[in-house]
C-alpha atoms as a PDB file:
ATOM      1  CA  UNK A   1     -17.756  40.260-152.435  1.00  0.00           C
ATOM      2  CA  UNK A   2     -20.733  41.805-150.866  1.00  0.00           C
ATOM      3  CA  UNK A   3     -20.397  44.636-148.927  1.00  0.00           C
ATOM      4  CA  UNK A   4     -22.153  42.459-145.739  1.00  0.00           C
ATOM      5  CA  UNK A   5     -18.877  39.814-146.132  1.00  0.00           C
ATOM      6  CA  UNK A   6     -16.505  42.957-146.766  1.00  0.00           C
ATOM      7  CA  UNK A   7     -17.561  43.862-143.409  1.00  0.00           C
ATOM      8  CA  UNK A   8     -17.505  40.846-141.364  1.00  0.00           C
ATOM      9  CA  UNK A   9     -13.835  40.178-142.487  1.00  0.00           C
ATOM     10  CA  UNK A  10     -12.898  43.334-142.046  1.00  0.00           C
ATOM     11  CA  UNK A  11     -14.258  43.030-137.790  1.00  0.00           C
ATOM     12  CA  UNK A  12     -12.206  39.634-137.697  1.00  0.00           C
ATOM     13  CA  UNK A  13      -9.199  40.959-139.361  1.00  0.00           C
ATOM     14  CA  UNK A  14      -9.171  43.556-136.439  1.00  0.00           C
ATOM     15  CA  UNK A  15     -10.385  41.145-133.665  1.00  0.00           C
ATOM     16  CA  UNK A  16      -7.069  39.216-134.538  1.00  0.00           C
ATOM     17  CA  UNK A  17      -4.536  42.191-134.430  1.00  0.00           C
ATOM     18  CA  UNK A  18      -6.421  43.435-131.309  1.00  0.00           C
ATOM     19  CA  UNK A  19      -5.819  39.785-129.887  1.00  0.00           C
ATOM     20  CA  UNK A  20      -2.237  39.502-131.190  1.00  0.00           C
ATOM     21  CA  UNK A  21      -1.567  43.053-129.435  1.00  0.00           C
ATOM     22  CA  UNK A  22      -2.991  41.728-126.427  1.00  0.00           C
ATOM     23  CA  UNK A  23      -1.028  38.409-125.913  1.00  0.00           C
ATOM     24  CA  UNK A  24       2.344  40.315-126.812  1.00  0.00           C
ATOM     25  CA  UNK A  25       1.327  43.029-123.838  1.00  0.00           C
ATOM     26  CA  UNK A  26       1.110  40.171-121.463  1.00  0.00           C
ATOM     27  CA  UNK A  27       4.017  38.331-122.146  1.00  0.00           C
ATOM     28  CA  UNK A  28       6.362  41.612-121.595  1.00  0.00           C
ATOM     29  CA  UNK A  29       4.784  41.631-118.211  1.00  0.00           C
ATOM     30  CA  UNK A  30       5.280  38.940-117.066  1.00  0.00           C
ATOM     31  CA  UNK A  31       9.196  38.961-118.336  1.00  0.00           C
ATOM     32  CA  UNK A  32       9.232  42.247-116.342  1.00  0.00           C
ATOM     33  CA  UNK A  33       7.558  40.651-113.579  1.00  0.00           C
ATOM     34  CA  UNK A  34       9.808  37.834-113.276  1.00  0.00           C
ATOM     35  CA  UNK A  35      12.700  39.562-113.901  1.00  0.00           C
ATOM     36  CA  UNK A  36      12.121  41.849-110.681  1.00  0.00           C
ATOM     37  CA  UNK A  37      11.015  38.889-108.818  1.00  0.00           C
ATOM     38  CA  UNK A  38      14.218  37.100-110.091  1.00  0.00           C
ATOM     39  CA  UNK A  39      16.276  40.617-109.101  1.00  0.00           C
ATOM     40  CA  UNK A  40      15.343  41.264-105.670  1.00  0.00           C
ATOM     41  CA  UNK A  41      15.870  37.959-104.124  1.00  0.00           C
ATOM     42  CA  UNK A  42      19.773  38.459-105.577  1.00  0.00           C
ATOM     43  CA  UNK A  43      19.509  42.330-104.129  1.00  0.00           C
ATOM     44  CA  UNK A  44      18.550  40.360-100.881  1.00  0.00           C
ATOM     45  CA  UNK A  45      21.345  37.525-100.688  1.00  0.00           C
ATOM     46  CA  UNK A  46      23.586  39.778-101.138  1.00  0.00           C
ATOM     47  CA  UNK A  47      22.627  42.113 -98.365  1.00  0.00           C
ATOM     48  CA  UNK A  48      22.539  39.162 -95.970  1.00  0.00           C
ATOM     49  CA  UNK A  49      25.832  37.489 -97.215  1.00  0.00           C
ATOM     50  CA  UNK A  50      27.835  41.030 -96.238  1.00  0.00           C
ATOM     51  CA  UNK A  51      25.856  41.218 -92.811  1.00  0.00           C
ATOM     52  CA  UNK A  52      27.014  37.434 -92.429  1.00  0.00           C
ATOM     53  CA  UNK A  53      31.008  38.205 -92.992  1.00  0.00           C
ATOM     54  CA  UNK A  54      30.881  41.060 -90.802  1.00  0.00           C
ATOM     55  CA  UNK A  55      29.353  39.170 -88.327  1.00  0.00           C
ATOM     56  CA  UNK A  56      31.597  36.545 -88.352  1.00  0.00           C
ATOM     57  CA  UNK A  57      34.474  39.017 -88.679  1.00  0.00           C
ATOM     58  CA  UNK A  58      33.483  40.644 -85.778  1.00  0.00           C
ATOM     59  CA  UNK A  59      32.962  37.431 -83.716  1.00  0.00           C
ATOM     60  CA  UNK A  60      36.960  36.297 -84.804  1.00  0.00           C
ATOM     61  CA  UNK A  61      38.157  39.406 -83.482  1.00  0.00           C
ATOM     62  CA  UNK A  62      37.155  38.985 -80.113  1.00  0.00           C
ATOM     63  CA  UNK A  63      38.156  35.509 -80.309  1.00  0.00           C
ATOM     64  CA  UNK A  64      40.075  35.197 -77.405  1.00  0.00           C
ATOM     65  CA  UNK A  65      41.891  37.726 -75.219  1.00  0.00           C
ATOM     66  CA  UNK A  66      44.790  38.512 -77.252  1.00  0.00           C
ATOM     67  CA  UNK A  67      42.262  40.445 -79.354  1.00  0.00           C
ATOM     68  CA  UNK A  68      41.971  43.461 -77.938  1.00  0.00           C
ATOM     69  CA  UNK A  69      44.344  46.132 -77.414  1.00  0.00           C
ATOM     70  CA  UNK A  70      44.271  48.319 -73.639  1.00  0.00           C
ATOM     71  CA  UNK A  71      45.724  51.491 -72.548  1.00  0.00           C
ATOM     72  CA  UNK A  72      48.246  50.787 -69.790  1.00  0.00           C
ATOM     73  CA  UNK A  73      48.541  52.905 -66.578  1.00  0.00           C
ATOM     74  CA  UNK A  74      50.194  55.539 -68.576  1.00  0.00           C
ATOM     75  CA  UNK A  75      47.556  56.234 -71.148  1.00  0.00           C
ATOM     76  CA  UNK A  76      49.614  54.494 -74.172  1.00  0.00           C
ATOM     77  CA  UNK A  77      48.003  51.083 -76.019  1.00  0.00           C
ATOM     78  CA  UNK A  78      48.982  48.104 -75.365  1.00  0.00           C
ATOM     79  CA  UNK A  79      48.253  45.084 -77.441  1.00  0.00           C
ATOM     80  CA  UNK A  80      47.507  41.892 -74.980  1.00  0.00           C
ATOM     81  CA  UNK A  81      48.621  39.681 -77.751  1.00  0.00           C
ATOM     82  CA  UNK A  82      51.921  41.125 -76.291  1.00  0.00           C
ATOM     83  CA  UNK A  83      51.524  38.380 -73.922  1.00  0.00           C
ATOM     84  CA  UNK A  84      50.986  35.463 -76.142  1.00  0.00           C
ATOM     85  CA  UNK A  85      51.975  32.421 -74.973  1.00  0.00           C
ATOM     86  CA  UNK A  86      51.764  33.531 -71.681  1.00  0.00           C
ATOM     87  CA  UNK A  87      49.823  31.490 -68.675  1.00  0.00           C
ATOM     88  CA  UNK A  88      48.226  34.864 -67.092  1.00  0.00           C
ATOM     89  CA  UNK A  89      45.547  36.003 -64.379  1.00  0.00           C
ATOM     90  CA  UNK A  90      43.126  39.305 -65.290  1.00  0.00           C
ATOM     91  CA  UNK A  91      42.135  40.883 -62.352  1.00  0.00           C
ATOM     92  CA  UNK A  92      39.661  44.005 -61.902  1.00  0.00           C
ATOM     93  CA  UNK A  93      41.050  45.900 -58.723  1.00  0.00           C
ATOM     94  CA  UNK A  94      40.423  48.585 -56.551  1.00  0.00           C
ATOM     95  CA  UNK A  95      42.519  50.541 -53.879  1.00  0.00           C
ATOM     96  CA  UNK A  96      40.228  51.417 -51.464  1.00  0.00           C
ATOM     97  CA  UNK A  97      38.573  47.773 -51.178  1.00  0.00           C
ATOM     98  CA  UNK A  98      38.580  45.258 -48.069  1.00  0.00           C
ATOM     99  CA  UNK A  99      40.188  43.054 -50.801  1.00  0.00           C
ATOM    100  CA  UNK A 100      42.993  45.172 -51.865  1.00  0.00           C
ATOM    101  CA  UNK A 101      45.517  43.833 -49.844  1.00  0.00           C
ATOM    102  CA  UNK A 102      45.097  40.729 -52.520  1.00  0.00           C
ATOM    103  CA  UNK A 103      48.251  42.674 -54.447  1.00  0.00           C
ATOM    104  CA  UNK A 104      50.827  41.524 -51.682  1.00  0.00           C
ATOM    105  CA  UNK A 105      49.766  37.855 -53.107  1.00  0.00           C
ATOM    106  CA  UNK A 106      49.129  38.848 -56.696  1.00  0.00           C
ATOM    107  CA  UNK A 107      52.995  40.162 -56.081  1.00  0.00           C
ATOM    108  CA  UNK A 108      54.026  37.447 -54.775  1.00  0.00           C
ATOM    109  CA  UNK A 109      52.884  35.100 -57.632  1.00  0.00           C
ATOM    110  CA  UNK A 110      54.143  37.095 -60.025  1.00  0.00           C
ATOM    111  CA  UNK A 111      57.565  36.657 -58.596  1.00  0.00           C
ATOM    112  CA  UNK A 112      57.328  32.990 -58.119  1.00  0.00           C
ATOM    113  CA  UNK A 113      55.808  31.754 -61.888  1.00  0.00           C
ATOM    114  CA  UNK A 114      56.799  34.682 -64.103  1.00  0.00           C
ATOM    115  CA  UNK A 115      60.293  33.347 -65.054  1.00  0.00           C
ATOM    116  CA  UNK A 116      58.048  30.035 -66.201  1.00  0.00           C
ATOM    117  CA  UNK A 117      55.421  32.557 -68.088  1.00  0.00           C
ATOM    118  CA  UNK A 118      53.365  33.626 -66.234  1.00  0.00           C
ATOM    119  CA  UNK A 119      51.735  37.238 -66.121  1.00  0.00           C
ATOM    120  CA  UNK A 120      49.118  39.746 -64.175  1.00  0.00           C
ATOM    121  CA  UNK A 121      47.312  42.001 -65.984  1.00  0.00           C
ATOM    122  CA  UNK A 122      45.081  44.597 -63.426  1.00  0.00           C
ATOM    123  CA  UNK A 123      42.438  46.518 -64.680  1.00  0.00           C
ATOM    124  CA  UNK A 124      41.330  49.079 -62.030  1.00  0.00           C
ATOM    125  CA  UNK A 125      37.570  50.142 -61.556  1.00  0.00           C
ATOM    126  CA  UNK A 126      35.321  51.756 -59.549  1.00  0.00           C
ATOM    127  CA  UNK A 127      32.173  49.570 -59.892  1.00  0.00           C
ATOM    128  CA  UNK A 128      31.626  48.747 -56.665  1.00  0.00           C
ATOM    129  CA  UNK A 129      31.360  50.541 -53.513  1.00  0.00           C
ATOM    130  CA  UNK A 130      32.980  53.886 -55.560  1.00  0.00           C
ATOM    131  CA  UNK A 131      36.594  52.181 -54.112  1.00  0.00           C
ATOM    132  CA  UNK A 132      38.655  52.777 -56.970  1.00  0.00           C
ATOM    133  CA  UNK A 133      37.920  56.910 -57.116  1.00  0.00           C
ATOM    134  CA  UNK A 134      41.058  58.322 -58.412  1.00  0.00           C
ATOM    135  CA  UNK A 135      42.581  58.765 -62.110  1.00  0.00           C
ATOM    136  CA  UNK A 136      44.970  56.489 -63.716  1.00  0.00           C
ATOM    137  CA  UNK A 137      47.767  58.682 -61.963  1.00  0.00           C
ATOM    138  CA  UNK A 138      46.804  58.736 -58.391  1.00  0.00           C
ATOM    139  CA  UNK A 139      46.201  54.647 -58.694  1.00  0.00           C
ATOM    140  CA  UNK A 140      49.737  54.079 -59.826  1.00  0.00           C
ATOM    141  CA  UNK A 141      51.120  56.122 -57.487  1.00  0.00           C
ATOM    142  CA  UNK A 142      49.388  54.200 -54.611  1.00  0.00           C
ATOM    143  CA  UNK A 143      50.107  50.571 -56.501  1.00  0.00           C
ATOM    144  CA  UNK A 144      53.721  51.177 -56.757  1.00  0.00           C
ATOM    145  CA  UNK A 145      54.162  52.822 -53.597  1.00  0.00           C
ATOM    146  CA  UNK A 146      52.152  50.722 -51.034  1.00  0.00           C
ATOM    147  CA  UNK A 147      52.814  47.181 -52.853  1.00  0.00           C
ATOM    148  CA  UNK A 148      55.655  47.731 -55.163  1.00  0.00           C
ATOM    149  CA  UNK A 149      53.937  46.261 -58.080  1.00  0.00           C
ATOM    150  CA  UNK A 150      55.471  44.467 -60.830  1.00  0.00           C
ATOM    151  CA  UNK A 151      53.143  43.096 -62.985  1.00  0.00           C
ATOM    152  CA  UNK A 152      51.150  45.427 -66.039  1.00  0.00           C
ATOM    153  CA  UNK A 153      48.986  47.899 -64.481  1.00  0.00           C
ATOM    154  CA  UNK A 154      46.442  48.895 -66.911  1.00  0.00           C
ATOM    155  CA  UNK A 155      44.358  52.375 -67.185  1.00  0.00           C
ATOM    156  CA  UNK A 156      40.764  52.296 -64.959  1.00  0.00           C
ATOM    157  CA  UNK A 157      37.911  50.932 -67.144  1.00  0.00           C
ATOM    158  CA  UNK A 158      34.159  50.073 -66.304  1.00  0.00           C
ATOM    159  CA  UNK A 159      33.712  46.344 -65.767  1.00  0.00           C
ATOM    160  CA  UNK A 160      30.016  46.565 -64.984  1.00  0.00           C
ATOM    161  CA  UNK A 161      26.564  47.693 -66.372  1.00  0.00           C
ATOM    162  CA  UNK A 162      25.769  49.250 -69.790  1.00  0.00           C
ATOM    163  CA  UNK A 163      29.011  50.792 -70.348  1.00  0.00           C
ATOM    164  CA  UNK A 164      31.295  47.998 -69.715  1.00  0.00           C
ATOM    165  CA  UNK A 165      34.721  47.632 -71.523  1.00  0.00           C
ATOM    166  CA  UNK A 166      34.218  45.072 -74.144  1.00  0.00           C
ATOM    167  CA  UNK A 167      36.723  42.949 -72.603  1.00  0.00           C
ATOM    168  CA  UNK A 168      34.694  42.176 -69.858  1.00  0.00           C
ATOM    169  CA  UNK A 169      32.136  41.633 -72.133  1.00  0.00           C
ATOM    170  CA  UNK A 170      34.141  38.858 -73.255  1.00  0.00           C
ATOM    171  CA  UNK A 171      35.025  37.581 -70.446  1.00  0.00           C
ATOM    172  CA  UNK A 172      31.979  37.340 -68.747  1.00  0.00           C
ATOM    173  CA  UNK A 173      29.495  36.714 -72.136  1.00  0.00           C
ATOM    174  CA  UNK A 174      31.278  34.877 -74.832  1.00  0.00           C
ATOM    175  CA  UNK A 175      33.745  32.308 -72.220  1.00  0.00           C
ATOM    176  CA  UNK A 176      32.379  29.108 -70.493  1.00  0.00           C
ATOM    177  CA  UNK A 177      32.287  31.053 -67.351  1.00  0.00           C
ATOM    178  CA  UNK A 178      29.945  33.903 -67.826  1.00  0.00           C
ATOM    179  CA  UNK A 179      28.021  35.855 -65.392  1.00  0.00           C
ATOM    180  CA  UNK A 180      28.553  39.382 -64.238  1.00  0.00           C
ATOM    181  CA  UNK A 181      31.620  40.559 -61.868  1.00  0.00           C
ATOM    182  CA  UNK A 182      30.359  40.435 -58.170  1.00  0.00           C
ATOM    183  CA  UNK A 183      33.040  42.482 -56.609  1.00  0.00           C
ATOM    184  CA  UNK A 184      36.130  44.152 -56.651  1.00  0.00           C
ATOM    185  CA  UNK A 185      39.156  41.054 -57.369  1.00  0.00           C
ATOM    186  CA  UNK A 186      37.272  38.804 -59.701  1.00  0.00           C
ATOM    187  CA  UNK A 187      40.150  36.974 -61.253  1.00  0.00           C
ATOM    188  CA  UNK A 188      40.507  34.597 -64.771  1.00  0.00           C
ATOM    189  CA  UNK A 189      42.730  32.382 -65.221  1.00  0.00           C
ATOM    190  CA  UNK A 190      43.634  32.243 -69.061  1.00  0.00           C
ATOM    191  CA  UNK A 191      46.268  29.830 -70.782  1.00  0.00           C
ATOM    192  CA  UNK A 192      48.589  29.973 -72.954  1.00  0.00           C
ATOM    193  CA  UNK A 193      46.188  29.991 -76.244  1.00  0.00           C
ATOM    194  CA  UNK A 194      44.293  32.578 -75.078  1.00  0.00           C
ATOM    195  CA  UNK A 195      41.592  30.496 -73.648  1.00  0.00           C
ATOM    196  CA  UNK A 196      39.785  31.491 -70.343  1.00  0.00           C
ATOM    197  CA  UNK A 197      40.376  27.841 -67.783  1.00  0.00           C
ATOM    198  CA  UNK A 198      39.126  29.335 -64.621  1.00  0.00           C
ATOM    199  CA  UNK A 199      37.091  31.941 -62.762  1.00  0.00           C
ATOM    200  CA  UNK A 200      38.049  32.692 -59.033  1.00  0.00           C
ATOM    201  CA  UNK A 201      35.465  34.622 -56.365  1.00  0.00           C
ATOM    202  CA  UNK A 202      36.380  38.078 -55.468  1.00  0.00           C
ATOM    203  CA  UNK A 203      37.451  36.929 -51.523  1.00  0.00           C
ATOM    204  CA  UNK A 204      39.116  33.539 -52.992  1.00  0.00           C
ATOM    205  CA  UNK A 205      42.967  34.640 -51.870  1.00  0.00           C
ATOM    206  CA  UNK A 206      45.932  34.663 -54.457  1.00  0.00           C
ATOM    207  CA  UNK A 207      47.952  32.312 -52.580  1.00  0.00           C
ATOM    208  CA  UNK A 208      44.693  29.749 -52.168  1.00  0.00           C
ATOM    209  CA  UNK A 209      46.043  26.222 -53.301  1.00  0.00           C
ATOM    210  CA  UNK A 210      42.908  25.842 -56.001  1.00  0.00           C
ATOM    211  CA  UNK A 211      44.566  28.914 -57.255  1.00  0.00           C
ATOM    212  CA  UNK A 212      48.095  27.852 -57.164  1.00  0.00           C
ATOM    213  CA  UNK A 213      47.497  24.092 -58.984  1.00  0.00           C
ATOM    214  CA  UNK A 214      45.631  25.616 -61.494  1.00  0.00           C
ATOM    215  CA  UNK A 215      48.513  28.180 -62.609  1.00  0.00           C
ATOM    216  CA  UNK A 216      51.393  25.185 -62.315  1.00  0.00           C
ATOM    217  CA  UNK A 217      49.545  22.769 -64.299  1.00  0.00           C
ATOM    218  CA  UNK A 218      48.728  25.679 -66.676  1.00  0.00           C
ATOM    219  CA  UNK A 219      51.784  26.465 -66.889  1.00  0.00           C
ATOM    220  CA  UNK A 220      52.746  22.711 -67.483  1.00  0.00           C
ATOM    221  CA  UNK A 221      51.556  22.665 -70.821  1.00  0.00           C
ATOM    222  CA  UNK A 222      52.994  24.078 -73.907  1.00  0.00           C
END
């Protein structure tokens, strides 16, 4: 062989290996490439599927009323699934308010449906018009002594604005009847599932018949 051929096949020879070398270079790229595409979609779903169960964990919890747990007058928690089963009104109060002689008819439909099962849970606050001033102390003492009280007294909480208890976040977000509370006495009607039936205007009286028909056919059902 002449040294002119020697050296021609000697430049293919290498042309090959250097395209051989070339095409095996690629193809690990791209099975790196598409094994990161392939791994961060997976990364992904899975970041979105946790997010998604604590969502919907979170939602479940504040389900219905019976969810949440409040501190009574007396500082100590009470669960409100306590009153399961129960037909009951939740009422934001105040002392000092032209509507707080509502408790003499709060009182006195407490007395008349609570042997059927029927409750009153009060949640003092001083939203509106600063009429609820004192601590949890100083409202008991007033509640107890001026209308005798009966029903569950709970401790003050804010029922307005950015720092608003999360249960009136429920009540007045996540329920049919949302909208913020207008005034001191807002009351819900909730049956015996849990389920919020009825929203009643600050001034709207206890005693009112509306009022009164919706408890007894409330209460009604089992």
């Amino acid at each position: 062989m002449s040294i002119l051929s020697k050296v021609i096949t000697s430049f293919l020879f290498l042309s090959l290996v250097a395209s051989v070398a070339m095409l095996l270079s690629h193809r690990d790229n791209s099975t790196f490439l598409v094994n990161e595409a392939v791994a961060q979609p997976s990364s992904h779903i899975a970041s979105n599927t946790a997010l998604a169960i604590h969502t919907i964990h979170s939602e479940s919890d504040d389900s219905n009323l019976f969810s949440f747990i409040m501190d009574d007058i007396d500082g100590k928690p009470l669960p409100l699934s306590t009153f399961k089963g129960q037909v009951i009104m939740v009422v934001n109060t105040a002392s000092f308010c032209g509507n707080t002689p509502q408790y003499d008819g709060l009182q006195t439909l407490y007395e008349r449906y609570r042997e059927q099962g029927f409750t009153i849970l009060a949640f003092p606050a001083n939203d509106f018009g600063k009429q609820e001033p004192g601590d949890n102390k100083e409202i008991a003492e007033f509640c107890y002594t001026k209308y005798s009280l009966e029903f569950p007294l709970f401790s003050k909480i804010t029922v307005l604005g950015e720092n608003k208890h999360p249960l009136y976040q429920y009540l007045t977000e996540k329920t049919p009847f949302k909208g913020e509370i207008s005034w001191n006495f807002q009351k819900f009607l909730i049956d015996r599932t849990g389920t919020v039936i009825a929203r009643y205007r600050p001034g709207m009286k206890p005693l009112t018949g509306k009022i009164v028909e919706d408890i007894e056919t409330a209460l009604s059902k089992t």
